[in-house]
C-alpha atoms as a PDB file:
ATOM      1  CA  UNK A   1      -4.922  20.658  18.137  1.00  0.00           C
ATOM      2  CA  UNK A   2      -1.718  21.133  16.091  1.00  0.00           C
ATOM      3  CA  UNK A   3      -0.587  17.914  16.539  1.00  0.00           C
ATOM      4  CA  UNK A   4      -3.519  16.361  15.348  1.00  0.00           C
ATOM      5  CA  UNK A   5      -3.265  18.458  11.893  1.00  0.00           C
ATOM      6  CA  UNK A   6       0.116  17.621  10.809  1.00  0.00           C
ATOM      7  CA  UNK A   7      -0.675  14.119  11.762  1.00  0.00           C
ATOM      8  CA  UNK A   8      -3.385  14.141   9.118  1.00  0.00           C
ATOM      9  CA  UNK A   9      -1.075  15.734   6.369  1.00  0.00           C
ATOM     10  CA  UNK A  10       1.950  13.276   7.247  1.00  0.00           C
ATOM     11  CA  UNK A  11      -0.792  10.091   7.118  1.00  0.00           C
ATOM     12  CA  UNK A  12      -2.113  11.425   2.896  1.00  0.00           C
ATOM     13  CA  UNK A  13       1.774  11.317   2.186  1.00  0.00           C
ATOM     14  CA  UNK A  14       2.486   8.060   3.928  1.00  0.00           C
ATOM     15  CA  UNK A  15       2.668   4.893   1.597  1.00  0.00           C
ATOM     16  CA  UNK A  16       0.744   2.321   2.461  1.00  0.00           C
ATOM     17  CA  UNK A  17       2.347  -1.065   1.972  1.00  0.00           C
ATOM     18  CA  UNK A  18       6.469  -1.249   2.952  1.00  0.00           C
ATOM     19  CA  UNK A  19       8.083  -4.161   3.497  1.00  0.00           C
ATOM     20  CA  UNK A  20       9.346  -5.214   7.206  1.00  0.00           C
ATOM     21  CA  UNK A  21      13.117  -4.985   6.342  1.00  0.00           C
ATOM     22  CA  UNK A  22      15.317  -3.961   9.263  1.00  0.00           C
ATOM     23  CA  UNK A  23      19.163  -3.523  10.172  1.00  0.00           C
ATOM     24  CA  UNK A  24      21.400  -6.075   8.774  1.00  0.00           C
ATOM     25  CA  UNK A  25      18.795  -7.274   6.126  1.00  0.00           C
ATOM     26  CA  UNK A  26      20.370  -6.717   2.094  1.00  0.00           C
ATOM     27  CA  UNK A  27      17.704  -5.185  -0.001  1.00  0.00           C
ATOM     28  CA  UNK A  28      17.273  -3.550  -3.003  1.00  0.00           C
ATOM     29  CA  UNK A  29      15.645  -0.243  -3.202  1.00  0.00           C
ATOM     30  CA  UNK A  30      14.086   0.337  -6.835  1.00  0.00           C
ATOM     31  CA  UNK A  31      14.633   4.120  -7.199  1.00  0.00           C
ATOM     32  CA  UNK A  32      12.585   6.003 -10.143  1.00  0.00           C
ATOM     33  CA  UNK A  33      15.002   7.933 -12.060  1.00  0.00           C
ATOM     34  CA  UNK A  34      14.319  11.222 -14.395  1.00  0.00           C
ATOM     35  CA  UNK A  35      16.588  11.582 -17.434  1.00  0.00           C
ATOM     36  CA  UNK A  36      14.884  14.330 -19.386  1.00  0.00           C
ATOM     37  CA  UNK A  37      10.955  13.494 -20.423  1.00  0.00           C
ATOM     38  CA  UNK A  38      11.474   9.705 -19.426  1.00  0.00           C
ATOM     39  CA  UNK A  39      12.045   7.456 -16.054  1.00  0.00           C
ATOM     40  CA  UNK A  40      13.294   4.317 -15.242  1.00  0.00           C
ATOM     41  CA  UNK A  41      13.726   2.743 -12.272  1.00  0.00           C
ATOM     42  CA  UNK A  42      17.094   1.436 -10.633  1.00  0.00           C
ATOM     43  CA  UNK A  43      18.289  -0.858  -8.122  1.00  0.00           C
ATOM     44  CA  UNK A  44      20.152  -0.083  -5.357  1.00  0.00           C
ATOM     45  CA  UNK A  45      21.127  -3.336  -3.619  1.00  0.00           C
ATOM     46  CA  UNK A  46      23.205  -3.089  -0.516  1.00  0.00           C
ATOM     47  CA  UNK A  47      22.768  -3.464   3.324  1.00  0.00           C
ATOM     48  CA  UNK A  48      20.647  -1.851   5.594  1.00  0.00           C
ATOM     49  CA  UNK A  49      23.349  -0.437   8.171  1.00  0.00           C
ATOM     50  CA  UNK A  50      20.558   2.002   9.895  1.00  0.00           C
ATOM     51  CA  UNK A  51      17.230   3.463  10.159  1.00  0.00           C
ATOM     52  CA  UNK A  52      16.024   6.591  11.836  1.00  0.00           C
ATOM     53  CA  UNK A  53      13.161   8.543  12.304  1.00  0.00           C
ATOM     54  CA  UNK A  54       9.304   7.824  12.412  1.00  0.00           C
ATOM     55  CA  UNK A  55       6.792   8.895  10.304  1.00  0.00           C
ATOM     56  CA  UNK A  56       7.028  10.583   7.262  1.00  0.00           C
ATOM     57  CA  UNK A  57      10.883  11.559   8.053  1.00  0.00           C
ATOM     58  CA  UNK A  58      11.586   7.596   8.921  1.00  0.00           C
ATOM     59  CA  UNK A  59      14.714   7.237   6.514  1.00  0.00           C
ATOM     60  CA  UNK A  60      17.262   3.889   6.330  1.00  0.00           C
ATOM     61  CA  UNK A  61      20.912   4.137   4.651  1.00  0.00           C
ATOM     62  CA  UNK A  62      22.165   1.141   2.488  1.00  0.00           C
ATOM     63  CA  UNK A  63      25.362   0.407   1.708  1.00  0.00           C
ATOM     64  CA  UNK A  64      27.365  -1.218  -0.706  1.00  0.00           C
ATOM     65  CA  UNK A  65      30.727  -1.592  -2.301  1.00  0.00           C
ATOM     66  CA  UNK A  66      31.058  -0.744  -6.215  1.00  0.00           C
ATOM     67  CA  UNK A  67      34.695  -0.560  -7.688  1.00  0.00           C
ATOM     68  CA  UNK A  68      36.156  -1.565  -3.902  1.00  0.00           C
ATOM     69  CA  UNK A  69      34.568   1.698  -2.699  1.00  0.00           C
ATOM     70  CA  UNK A  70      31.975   1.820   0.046  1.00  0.00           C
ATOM     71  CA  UNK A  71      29.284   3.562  -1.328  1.00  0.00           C
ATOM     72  CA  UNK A  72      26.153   4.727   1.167  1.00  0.00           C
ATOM     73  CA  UNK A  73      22.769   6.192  -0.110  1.00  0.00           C
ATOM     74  CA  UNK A  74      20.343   7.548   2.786  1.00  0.00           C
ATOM     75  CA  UNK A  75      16.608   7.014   1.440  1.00  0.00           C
ATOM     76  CA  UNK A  76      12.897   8.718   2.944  1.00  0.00           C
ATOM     77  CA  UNK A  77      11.085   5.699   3.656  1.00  0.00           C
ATOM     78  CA  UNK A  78       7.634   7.768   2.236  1.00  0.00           C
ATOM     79  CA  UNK A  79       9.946   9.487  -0.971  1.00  0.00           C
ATOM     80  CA  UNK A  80       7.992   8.817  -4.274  1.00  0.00           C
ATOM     81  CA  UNK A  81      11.287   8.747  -5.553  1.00  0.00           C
ATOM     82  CA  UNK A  82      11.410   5.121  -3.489  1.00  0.00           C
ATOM     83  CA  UNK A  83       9.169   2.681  -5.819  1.00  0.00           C
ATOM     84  CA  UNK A  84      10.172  -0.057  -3.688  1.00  0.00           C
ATOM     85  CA  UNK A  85      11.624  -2.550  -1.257  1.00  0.00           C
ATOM     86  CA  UNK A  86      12.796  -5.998  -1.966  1.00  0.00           C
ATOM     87  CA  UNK A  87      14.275  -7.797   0.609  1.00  0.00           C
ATOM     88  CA  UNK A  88      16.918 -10.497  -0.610  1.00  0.00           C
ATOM     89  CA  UNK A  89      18.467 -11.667   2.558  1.00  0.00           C
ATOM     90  CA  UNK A  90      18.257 -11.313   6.261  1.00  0.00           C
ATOM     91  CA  UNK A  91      20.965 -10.821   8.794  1.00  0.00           C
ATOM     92  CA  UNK A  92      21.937 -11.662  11.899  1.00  0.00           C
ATOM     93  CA  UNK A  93      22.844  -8.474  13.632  1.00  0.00           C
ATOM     94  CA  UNK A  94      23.225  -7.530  17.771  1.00  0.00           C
ATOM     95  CA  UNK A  95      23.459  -3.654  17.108  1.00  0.00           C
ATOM     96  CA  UNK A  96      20.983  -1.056  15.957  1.00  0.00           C
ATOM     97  CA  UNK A  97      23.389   1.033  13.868  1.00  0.00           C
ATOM     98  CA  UNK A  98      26.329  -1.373  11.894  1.00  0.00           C
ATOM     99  CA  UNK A  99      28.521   1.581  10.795  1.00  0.00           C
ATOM    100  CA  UNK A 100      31.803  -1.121  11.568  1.00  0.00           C
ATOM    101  CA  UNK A 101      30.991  -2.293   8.436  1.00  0.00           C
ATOM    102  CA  UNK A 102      32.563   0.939   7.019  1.00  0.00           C
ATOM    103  CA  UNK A 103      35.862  -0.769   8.263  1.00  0.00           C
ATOM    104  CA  UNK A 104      35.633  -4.077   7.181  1.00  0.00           C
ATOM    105  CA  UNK A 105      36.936  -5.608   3.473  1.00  0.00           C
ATOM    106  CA  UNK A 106      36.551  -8.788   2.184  1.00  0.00           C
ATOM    107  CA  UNK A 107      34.923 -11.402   3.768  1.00  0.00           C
ATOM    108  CA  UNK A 108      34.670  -9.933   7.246  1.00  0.00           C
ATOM    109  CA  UNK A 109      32.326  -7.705   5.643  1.00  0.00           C
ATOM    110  CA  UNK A 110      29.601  -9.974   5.874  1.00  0.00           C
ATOM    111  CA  UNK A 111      27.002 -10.563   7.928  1.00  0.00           C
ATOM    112  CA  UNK A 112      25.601 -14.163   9.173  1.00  0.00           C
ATOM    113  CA  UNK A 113      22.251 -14.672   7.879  1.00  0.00           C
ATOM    114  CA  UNK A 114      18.797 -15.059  10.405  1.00  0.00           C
ATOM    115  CA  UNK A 115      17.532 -18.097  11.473  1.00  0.00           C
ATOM    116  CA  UNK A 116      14.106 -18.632  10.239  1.00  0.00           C
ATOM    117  CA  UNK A 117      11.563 -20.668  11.734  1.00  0.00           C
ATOM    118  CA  UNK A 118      10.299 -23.881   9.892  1.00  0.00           C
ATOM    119  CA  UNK A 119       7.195 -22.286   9.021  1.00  0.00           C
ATOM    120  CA  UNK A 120       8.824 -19.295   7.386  1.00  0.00           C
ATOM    121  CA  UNK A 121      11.144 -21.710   5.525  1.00  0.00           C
ATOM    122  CA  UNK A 122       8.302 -23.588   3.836  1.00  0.00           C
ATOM    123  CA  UNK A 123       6.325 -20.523   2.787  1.00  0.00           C
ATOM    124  CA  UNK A 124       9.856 -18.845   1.074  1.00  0.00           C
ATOM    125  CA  UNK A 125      10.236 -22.654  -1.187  1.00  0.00           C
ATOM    126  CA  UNK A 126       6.482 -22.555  -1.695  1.00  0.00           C
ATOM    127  CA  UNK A 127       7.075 -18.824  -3.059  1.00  0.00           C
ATOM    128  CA  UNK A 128      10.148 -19.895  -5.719  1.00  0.00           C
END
């Protein structure tokens, strides 16, 4: 009985369309931003290095290096602070969680990007 409650309440605050991004993949995540009586909305472009959760407390962090520094933002998948999710490039990855990357610099750094299928390939040139 409970269960079926909150699972009504979490599915009004759920969004409707996301994006399939997953580990590995660089995205940027267009966060709305309140300075006084106005907002904007900012990338933040960086690698997906994990998700957790399900539901409305499904989160991913992104990471990213500004000013040689390793800089990591966790997001709420749901938040209405999130406005979006672009994915620019997919990754090749073997591991559900890349927290090495913390330790890499340079080129190591990066990841190898995913093989996509012929049909996949024709529908992303037919896009640009």
């Amino acid at each position: 009985m409970m269960n079926a409650l909150i699972e009504k309440v979490e599915n009004t605050a759920k969004k409707k369309e996301l994006p399939k991004f997953s580990i590995g993949d660089t995205v940027s995540v267009q966060v709305r931003i309140v300075e006084g009586g106005k907002e904007r909305i900012q990338p933040f472009i960086g690698v997906v290095i994990g998700r957790r959760g399900r539901g409305t407390g499904e989160s991913f962090t992104v990471r990213r290096i500004v000013n040689n520094e390793g800089v990591e933002r966790i997001f709420p998948l749901h938040s209405p602070k999130v406005a979006g999710v672009e994915i620019i490039r997919s990754g090749h990855i073997r591991r559900a969680k890349l927290y090495y990357l913390r330790d890499r610099v340079g080129k190591a750094r990066r990841l190898r990007d995913r093989k996509r299928d012929a049909k996949q390939a024709v529908d992303a040139a037919v896009q640009q």
